[in-house]
N, C-alpha and C. Protein backbone atom coordinates (compact mmCIF):
# COMPACT_ATOMS: atom_id res chain seq x y z
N UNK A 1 43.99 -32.01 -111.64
CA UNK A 1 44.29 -32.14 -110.20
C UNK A 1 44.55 -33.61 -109.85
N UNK A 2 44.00 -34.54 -110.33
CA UNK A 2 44.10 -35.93 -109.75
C UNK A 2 45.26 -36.39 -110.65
N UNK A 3 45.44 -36.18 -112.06
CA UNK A 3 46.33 -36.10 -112.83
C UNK A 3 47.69 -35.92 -111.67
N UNK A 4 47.41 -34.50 -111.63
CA UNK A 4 48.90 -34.29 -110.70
C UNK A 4 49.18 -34.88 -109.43
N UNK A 5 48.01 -35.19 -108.77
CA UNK A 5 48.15 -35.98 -107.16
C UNK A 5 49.09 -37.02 -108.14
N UNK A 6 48.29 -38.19 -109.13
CA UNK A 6 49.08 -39.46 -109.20
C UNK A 6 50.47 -39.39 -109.75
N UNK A 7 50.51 -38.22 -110.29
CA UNK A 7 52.02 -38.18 -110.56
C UNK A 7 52.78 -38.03 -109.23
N UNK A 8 52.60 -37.42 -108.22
CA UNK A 8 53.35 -37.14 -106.99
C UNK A 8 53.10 -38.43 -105.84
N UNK A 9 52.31 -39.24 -106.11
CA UNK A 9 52.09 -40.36 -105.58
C UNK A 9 53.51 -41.92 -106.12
N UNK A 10 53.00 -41.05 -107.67
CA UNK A 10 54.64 -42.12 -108.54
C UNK A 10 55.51 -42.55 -107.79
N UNK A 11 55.84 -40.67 -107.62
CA UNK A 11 57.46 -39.80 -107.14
C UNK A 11 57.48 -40.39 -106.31
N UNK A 12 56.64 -39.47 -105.07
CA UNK A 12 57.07 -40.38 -103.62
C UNK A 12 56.87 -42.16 -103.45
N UNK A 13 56.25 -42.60 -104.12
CA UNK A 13 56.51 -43.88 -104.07
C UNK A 13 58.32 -44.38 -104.51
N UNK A 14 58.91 -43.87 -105.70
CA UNK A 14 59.59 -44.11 -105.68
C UNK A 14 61.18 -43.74 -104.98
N UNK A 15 60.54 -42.07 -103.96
CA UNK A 15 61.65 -41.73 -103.48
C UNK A 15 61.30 -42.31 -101.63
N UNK A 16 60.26 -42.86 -101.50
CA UNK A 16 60.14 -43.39 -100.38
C UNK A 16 61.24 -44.29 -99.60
N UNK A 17 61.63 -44.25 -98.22
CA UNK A 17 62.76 -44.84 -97.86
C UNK A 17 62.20 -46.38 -97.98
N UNK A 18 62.91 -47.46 -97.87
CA UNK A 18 62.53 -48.55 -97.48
C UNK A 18 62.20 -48.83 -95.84
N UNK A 19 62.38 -47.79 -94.46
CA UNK A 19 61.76 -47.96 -93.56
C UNK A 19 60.35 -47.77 -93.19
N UNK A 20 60.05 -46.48 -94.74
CA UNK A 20 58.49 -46.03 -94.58
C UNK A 20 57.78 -47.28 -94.76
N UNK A 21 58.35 -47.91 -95.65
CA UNK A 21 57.38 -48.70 -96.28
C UNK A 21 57.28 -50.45 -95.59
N UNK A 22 58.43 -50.57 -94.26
CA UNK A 22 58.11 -51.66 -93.54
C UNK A 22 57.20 -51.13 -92.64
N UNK A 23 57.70 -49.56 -92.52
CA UNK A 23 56.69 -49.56 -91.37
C UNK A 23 55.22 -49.41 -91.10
N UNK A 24 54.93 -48.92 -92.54
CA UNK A 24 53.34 -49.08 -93.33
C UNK A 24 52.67 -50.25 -93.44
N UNK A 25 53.95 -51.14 -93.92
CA UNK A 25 53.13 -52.81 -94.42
C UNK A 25 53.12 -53.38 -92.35
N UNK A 26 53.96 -53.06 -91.90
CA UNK A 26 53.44 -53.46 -90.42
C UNK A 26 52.62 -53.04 -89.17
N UNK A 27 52.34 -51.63 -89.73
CA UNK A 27 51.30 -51.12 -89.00
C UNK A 27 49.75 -51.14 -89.68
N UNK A 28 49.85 -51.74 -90.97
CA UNK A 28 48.70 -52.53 -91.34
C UNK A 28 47.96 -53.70 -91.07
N UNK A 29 49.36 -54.63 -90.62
CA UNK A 29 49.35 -55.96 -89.60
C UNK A 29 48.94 -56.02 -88.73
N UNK A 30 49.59 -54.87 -88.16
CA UNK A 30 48.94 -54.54 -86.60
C UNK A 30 47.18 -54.25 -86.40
N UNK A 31 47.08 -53.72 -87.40
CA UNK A 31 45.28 -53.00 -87.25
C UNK A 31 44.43 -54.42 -87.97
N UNK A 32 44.82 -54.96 -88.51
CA UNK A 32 44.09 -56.40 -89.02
C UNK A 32 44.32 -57.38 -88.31
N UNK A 33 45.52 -57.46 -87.22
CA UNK A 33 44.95 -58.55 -85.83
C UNK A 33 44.04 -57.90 -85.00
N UNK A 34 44.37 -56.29 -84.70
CA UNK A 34 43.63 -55.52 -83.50
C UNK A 34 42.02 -55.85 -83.63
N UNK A 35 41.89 -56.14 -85.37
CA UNK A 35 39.82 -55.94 -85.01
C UNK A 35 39.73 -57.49 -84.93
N UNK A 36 40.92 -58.22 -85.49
CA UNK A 36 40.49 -59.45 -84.85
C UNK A 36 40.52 -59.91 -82.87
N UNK A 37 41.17 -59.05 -82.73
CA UNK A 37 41.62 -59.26 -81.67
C UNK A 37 42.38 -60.75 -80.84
N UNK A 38 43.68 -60.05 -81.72
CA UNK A 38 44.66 -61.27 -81.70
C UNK A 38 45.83 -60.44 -80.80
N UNK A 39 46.24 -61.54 -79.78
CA UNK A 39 47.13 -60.74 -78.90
C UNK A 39 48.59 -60.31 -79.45
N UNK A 40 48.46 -61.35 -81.13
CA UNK A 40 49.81 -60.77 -81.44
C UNK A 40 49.72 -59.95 -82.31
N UNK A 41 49.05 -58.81 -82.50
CA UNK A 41 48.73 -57.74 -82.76
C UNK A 41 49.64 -56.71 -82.20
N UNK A 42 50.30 -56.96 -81.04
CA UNK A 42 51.31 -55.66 -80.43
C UNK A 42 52.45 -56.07 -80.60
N UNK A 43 52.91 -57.59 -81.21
CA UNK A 43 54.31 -57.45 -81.97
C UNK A 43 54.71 -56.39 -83.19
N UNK A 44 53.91 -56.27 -84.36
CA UNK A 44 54.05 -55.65 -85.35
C UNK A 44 53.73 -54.26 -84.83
N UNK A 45 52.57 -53.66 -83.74
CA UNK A 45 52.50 -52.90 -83.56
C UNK A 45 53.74 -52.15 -82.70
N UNK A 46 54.71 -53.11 -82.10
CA UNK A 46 56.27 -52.35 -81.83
C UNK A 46 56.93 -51.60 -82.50
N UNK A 47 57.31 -53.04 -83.44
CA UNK A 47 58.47 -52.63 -84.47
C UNK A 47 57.84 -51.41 -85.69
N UNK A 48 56.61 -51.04 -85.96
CA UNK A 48 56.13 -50.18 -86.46
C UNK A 48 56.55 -49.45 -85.77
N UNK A 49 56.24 -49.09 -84.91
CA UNK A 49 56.02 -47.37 -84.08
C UNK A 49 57.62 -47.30 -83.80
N UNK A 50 58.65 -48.24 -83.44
CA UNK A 50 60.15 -47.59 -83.42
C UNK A 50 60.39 -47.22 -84.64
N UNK A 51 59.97 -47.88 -86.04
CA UNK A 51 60.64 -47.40 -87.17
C UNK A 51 59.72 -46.24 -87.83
N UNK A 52 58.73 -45.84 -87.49
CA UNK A 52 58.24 -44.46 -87.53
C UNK A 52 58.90 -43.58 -86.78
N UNK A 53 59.25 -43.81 -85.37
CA UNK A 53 60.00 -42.49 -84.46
C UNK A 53 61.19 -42.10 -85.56
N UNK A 54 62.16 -42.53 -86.72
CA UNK A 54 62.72 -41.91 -87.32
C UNK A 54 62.18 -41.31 -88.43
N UNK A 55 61.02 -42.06 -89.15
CA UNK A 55 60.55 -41.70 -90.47
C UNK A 55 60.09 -40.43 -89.89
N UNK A 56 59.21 -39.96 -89.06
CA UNK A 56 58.71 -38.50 -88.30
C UNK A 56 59.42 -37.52 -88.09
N UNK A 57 60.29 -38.20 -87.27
CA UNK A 57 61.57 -37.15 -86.71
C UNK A 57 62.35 -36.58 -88.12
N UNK A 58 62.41 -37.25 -88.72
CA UNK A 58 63.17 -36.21 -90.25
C UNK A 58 62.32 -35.54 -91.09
N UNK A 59 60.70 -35.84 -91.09
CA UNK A 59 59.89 -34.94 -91.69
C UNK A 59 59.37 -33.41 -90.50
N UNK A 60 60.31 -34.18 -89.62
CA UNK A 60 60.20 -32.68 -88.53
C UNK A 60 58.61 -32.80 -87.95
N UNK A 61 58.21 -33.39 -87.95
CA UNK A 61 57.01 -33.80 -87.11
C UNK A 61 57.43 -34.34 -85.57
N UNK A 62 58.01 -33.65 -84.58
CA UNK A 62 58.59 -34.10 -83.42
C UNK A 62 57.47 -34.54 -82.97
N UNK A 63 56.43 -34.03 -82.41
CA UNK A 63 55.46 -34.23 -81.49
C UNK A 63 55.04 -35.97 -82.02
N UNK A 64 54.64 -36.50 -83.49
CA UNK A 64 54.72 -37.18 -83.68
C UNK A 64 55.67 -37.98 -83.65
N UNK A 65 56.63 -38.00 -83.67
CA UNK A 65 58.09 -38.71 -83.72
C UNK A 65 57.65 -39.22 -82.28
N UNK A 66 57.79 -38.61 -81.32
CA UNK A 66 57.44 -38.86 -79.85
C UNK A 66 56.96 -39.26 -79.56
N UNK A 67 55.26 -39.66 -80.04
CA UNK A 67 54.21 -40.36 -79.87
C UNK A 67 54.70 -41.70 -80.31
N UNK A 68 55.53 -41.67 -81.41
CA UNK A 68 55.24 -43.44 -82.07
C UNK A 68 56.41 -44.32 -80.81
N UNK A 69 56.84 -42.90 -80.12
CA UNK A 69 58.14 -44.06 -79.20
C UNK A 69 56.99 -44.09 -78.50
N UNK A 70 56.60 -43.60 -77.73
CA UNK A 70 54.90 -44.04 -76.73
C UNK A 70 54.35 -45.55 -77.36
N UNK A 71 53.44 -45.41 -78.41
CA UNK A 71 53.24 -46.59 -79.16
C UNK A 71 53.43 -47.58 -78.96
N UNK A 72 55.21 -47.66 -78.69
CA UNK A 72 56.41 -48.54 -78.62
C UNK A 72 56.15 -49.09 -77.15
N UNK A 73 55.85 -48.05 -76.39
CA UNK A 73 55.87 -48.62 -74.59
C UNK A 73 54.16 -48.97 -74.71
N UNK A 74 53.63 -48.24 -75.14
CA UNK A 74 51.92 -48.96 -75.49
C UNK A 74 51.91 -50.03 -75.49
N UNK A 75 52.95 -50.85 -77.17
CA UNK A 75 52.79 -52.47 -77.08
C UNK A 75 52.74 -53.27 -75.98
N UNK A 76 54.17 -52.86 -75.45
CA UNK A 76 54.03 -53.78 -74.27
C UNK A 76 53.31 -53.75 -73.53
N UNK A 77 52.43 -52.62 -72.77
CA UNK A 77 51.73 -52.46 -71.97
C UNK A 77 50.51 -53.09 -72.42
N UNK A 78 50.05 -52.84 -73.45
CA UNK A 78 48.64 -53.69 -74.42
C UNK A 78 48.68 -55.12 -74.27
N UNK A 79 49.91 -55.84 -74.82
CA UNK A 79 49.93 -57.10 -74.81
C UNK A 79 50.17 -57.69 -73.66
N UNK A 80 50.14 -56.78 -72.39
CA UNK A 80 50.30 -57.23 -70.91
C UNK A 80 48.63 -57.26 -70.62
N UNK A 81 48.49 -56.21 -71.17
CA UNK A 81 46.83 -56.20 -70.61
C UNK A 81 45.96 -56.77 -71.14
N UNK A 82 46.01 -57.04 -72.46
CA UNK A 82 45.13 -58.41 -73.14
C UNK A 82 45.37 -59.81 -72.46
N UNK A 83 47.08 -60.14 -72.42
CA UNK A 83 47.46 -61.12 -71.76
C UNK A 83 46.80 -61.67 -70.56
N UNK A 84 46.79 -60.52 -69.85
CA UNK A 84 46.54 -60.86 -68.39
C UNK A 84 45.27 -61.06 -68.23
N UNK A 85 44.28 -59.80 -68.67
CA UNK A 85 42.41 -59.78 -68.49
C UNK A 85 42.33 -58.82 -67.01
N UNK A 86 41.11 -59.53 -66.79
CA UNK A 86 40.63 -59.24 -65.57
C UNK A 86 40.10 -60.90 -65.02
N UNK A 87 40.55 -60.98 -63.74
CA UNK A 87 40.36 -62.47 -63.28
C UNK A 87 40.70 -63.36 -63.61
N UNK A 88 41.90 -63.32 -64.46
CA UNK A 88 42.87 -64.60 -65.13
C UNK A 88 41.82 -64.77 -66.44
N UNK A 89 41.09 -64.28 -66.51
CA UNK A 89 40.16 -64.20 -67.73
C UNK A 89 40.30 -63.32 -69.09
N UNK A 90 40.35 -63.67 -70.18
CA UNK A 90 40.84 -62.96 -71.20
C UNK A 90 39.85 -61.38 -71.25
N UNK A 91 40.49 -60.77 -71.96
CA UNK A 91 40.38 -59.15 -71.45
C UNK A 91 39.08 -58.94 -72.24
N UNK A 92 37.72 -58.53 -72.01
CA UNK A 92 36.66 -58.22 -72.36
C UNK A 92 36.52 -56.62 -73.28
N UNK A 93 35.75 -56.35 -74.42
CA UNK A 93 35.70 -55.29 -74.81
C UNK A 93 34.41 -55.03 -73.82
N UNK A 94 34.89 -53.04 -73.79
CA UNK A 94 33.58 -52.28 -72.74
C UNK A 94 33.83 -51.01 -73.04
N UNK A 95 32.79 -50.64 -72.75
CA UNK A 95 32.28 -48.66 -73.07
C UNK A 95 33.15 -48.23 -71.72
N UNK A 96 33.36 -46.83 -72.24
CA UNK A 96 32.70 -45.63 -71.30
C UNK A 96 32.06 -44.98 -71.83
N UNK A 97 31.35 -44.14 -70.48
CA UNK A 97 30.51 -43.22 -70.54
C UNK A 97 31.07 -42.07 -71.20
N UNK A 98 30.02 -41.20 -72.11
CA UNK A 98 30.58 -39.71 -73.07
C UNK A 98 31.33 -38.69 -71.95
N UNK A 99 30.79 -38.60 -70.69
CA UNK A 99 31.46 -37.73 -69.65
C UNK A 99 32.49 -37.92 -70.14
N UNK A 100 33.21 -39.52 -69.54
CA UNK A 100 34.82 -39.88 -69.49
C UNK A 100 35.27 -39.20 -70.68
N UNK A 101 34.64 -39.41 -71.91
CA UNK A 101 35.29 -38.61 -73.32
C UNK A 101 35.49 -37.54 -73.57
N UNK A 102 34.81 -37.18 -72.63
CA UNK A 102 34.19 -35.45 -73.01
C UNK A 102 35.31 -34.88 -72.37
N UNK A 103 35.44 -35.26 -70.98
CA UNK A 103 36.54 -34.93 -70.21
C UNK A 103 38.10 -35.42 -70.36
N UNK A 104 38.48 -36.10 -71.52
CA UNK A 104 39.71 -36.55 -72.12
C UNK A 104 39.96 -35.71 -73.14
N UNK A 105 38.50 -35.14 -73.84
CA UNK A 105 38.69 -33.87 -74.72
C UNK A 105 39.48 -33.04 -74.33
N UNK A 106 39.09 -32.16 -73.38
CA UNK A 106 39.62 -31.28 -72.56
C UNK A 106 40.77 -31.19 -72.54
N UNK A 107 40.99 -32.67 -71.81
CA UNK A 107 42.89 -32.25 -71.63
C UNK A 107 43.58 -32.68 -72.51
N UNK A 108 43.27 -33.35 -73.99
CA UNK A 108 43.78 -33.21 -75.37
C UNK A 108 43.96 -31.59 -75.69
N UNK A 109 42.91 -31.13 -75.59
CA UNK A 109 42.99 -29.63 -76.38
C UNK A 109 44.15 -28.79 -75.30
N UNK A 110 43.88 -28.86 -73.88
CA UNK A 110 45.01 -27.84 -73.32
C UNK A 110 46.36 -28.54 -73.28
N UNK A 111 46.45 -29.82 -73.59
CA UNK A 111 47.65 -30.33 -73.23
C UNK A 111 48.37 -29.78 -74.94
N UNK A 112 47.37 -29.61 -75.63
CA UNK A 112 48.09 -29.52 -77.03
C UNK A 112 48.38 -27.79 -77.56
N UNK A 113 47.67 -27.62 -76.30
CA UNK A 113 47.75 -25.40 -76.53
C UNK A 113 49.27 -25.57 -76.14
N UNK A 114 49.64 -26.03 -74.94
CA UNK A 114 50.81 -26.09 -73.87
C UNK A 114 51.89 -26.25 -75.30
N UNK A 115 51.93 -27.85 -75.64
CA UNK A 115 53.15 -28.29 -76.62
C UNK A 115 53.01 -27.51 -77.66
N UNK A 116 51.94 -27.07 -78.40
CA UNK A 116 52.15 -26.25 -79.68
C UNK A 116 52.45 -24.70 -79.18
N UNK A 117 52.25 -24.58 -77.77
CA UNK A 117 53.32 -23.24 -77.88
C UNK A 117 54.59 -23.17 -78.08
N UNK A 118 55.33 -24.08 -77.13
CA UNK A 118 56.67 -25.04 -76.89
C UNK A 118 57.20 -24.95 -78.85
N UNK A 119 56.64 -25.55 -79.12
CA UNK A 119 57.22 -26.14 -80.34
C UNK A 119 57.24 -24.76 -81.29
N UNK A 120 56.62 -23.79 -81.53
CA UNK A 120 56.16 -23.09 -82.37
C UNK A 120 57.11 -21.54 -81.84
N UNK A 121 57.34 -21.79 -80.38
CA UNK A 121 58.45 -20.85 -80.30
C UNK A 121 60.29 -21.37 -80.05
N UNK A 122 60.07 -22.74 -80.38
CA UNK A 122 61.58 -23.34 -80.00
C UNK A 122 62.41 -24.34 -80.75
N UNK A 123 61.22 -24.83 -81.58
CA UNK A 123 61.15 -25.71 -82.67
C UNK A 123 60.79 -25.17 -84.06
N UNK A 124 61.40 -26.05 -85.22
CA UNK A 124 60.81 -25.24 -86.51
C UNK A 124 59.84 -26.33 -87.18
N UNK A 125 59.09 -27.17 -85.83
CA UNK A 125 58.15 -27.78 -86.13
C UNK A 125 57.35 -27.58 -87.24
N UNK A 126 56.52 -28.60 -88.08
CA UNK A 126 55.65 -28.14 -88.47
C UNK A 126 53.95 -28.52 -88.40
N UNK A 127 53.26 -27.62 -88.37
CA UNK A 127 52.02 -27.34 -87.94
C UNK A 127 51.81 -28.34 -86.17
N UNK A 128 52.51 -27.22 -85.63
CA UNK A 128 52.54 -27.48 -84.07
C UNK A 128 51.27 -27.49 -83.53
N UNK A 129 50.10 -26.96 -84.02
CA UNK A 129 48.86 -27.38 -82.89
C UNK A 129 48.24 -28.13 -83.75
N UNK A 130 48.29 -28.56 -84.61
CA UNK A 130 47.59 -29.84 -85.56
C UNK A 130 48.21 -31.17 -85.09
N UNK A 131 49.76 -31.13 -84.93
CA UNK A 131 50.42 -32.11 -84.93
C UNK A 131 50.70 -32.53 -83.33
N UNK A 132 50.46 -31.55 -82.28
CA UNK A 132 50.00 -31.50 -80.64
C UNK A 132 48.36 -32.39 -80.56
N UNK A 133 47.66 -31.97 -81.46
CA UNK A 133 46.60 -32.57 -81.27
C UNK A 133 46.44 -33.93 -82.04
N UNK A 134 46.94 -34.24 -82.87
CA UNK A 134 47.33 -35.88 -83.18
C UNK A 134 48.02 -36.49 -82.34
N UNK A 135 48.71 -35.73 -81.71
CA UNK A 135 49.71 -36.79 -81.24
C UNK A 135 48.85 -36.95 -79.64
N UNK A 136 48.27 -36.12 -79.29
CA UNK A 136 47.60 -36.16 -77.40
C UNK A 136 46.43 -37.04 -77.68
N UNK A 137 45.60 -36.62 -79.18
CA UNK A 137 44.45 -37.58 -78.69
C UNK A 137 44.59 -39.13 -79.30
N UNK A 138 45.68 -39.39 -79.81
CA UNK A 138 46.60 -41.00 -80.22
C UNK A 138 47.15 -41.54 -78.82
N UNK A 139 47.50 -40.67 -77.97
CA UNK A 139 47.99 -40.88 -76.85
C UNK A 139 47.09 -41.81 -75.84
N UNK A 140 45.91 -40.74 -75.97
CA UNK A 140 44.60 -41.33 -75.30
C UNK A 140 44.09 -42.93 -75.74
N UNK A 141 43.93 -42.38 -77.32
CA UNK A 141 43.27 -43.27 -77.78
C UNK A 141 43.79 -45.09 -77.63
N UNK A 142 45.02 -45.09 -77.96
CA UNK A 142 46.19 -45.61 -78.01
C UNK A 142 46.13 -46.77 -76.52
N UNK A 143 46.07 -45.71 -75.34
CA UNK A 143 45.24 -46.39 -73.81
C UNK A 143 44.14 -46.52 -74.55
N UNK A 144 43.05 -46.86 -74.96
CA UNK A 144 41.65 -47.35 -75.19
C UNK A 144 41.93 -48.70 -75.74
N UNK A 145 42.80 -48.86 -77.08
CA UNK A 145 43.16 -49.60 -77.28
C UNK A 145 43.84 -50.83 -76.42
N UNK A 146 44.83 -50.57 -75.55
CA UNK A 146 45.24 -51.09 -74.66
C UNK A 146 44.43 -52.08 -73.74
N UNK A 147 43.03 -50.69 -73.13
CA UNK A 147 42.29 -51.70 -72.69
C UNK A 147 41.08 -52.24 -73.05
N UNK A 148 40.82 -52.49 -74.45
CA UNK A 148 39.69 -52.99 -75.23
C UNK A 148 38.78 -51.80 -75.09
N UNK A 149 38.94 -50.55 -74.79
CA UNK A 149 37.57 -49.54 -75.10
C UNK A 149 37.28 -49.71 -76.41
N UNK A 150 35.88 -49.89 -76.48
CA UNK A 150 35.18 -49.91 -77.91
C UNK A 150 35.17 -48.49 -78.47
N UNK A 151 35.05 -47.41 -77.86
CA UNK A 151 35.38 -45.94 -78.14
C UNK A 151 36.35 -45.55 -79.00
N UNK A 152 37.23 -46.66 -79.05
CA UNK A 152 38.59 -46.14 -79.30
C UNK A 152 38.43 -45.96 -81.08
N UNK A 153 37.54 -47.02 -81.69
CA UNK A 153 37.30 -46.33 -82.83
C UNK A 153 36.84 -45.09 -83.49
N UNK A 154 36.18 -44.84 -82.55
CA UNK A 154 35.62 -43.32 -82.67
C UNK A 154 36.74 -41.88 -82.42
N UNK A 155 38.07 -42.44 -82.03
CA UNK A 155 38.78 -41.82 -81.96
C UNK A 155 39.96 -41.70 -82.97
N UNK A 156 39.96 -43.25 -83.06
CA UNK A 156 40.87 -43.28 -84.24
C UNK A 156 40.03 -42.54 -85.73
N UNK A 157 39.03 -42.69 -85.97
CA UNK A 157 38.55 -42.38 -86.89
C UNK A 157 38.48 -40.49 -87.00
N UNK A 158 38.38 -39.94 -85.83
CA UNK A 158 38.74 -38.74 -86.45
C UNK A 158 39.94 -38.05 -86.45
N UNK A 159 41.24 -38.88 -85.91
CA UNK A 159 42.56 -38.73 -85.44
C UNK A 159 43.07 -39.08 -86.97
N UNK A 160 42.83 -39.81 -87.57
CA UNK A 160 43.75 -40.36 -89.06
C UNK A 160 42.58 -39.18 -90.25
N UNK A 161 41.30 -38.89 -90.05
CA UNK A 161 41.41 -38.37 -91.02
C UNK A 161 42.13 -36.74 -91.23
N UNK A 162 42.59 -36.39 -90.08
CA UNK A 162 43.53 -35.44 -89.81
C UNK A 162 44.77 -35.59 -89.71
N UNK A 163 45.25 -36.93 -89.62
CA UNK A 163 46.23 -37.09 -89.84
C UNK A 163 47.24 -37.37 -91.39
N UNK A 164 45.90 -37.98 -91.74
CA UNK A 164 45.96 -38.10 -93.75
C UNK A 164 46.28 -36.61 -94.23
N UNK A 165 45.51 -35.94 -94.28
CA UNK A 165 45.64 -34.44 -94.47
C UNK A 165 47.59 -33.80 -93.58
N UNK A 166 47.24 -33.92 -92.60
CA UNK A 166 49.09 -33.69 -91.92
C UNK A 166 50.08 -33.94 -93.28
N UNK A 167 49.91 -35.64 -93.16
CA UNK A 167 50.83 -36.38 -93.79
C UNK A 167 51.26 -36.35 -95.55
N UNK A 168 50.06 -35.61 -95.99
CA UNK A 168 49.94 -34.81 -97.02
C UNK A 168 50.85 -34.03 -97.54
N UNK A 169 50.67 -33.03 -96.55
CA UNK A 169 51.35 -31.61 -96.18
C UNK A 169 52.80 -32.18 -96.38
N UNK A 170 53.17 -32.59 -95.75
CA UNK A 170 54.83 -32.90 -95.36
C UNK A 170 55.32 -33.75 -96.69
N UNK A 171 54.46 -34.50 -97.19
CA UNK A 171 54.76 -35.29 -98.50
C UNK A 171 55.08 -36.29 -97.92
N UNK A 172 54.26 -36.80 -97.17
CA UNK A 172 54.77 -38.28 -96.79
C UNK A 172 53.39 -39.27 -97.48
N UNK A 173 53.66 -39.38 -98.97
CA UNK A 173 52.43 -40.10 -99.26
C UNK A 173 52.20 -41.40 -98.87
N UNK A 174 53.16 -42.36 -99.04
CA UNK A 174 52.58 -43.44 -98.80
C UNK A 174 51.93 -43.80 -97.43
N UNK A 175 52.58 -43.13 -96.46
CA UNK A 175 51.73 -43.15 -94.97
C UNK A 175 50.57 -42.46 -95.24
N UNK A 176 50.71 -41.63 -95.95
CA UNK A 176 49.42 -41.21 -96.14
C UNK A 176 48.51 -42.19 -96.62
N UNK A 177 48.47 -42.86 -98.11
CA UNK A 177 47.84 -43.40 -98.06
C UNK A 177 47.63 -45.03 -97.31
N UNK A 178 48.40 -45.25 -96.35
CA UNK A 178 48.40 -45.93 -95.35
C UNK A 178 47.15 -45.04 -94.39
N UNK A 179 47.07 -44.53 -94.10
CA UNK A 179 45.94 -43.70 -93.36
C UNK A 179 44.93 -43.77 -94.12
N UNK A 180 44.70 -44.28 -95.46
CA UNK A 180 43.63 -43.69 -95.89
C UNK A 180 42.86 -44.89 -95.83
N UNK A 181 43.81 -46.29 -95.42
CA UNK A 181 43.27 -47.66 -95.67
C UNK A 181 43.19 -47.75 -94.12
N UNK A 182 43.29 -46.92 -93.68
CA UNK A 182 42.73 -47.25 -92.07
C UNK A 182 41.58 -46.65 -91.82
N UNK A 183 41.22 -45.63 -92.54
CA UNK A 183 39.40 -45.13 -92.20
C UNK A 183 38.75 -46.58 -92.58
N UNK A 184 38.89 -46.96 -93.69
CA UNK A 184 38.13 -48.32 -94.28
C UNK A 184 38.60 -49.68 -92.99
N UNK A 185 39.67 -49.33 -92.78
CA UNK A 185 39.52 -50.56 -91.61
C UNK A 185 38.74 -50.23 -90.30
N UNK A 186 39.20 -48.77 -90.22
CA UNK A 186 37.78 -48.52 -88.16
C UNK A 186 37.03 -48.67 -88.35
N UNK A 187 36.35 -48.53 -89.73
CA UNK A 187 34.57 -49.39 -90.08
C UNK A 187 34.59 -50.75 -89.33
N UNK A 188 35.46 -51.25 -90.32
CA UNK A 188 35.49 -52.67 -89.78
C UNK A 188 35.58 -53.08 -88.57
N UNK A 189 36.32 -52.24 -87.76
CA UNK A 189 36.99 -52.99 -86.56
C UNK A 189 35.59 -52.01 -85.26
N UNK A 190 34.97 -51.05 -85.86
CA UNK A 190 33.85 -50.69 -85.16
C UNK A 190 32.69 -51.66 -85.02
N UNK A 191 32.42 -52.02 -85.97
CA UNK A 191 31.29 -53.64 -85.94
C UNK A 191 32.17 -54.56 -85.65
N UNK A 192 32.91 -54.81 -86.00
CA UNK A 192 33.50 -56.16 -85.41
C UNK A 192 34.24 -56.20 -83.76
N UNK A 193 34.44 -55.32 -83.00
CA UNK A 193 34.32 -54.79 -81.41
C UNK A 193 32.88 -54.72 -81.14
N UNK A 194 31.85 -53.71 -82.05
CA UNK A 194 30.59 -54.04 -81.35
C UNK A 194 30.05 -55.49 -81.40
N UNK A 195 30.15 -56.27 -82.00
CA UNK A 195 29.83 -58.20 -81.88
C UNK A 195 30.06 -58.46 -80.28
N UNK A 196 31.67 -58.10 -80.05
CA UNK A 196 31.82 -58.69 -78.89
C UNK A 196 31.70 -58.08 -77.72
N UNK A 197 30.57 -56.48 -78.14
CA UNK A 197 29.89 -56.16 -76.56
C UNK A 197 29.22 -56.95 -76.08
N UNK A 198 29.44 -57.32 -74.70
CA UNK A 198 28.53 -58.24 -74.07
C UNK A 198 27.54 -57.92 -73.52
N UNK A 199 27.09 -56.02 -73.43
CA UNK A 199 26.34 -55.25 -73.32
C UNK A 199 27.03 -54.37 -73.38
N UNK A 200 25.93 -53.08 -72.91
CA UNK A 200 26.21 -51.75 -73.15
C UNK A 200 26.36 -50.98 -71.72
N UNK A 201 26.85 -51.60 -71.10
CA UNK A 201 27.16 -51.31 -69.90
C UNK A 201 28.69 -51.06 -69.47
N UNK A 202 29.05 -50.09 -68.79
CA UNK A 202 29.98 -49.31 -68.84
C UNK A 202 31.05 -49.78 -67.65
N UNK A 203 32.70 -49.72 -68.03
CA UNK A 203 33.86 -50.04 -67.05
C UNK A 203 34.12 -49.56 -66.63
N UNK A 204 34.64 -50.05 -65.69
CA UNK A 204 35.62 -48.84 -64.24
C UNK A 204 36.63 -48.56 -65.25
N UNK A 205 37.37 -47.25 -64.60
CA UNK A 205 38.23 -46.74 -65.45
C UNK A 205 39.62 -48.41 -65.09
């Protein structure tokens, strides 16, 4: 079995486009300024997520394809909101409360019943409520990121290990194993966000 994974790891390495693989080595960039928390962290995180909206869109992963153009309007919006802060003051990491999460659950799961119906009767998508639910709670998460929620690891972390598995499926290995070096980084970037709680006290939305 592992025999055969590394042989198919070879393959797709070598039948991999050359966009997969800028857009892997730059959305790796992106997640190694993010736990530093470097504001130029949402340059690489651009040009990643436009050159994924095609790598997706041809493995027929629309819902994803769609998300990484989001991503794309994320950056800017992220690097506006780090930029700016609160009070001309650089932008602070802060909680929310499990309610707020609990209740973002929610409308991940129905917003993703809605699109994986859509897709599954109109599209020859594949795996439409797996790939509805990566892409709604990246959506979310994605805003956490934006505005320094420390949560947001906790989201990413169970969003990629479902997404590793997706990306599997479709034979997109090297993103895959691009995903697999991002569980080992939300470790990191989970202690290294908790350093710079200044407590445990919770933000306005």
């Amino acid at each position: 079995m592992i025999h055969e994974l590394s042989d198919r790891l070879v393959a797709a390495w070598q039948a991999t486009s050359g966009i997969e693989l800028w857009a892997a080595a730059l959305a790796v960039a992106y997640l190694l300024l993010a736990i530093r928390q470097r504001l130029s962290c949402w340059v690489p995180s651009f040009v990643s997520s436009c050159m994924y909206v095609w790598v997706l869109f041809t493995a027929r992963l629309y819902m994803e394809s769609a998300l990484n153009a989001f991503y794309a309007a994320m950056a800017v919006y992220g690097f506006w909101q780090w930029r700016r802060g609160r009070g001309g003051a650089a932008l602070a990491v802060t909680r929310w409360p499990m309610a707020r999460h609990a209740g973002a659950l929610l409308g991940v799961v129905v917003l993703s019943l809605i699109s994986s119906f859509f897709l599954r009767h109109f599209t020859p998508a594949a795996s439409p409520f797996v790939d509805s639910m990566v892409t709604w709670s990246s959506t979310f998460a994605t805003f956490l990121v934006a505005r320094k929620v420390y949560e947001n690891w906790h989201w990413w972390l169970m969003i990629d290990s479902v997404s590793l598995c997706l990306y599997f499926t479709r034979h997109l290995y090297v993103t895959m194993l691009l995903f697999a070096m991002y569980l080992a980084l939300i470790v990191i970037g989970m202690r290294e966000w908790r350093r710079s709680l200044p407590s445990f006290t919770y933000a306005a939305a």
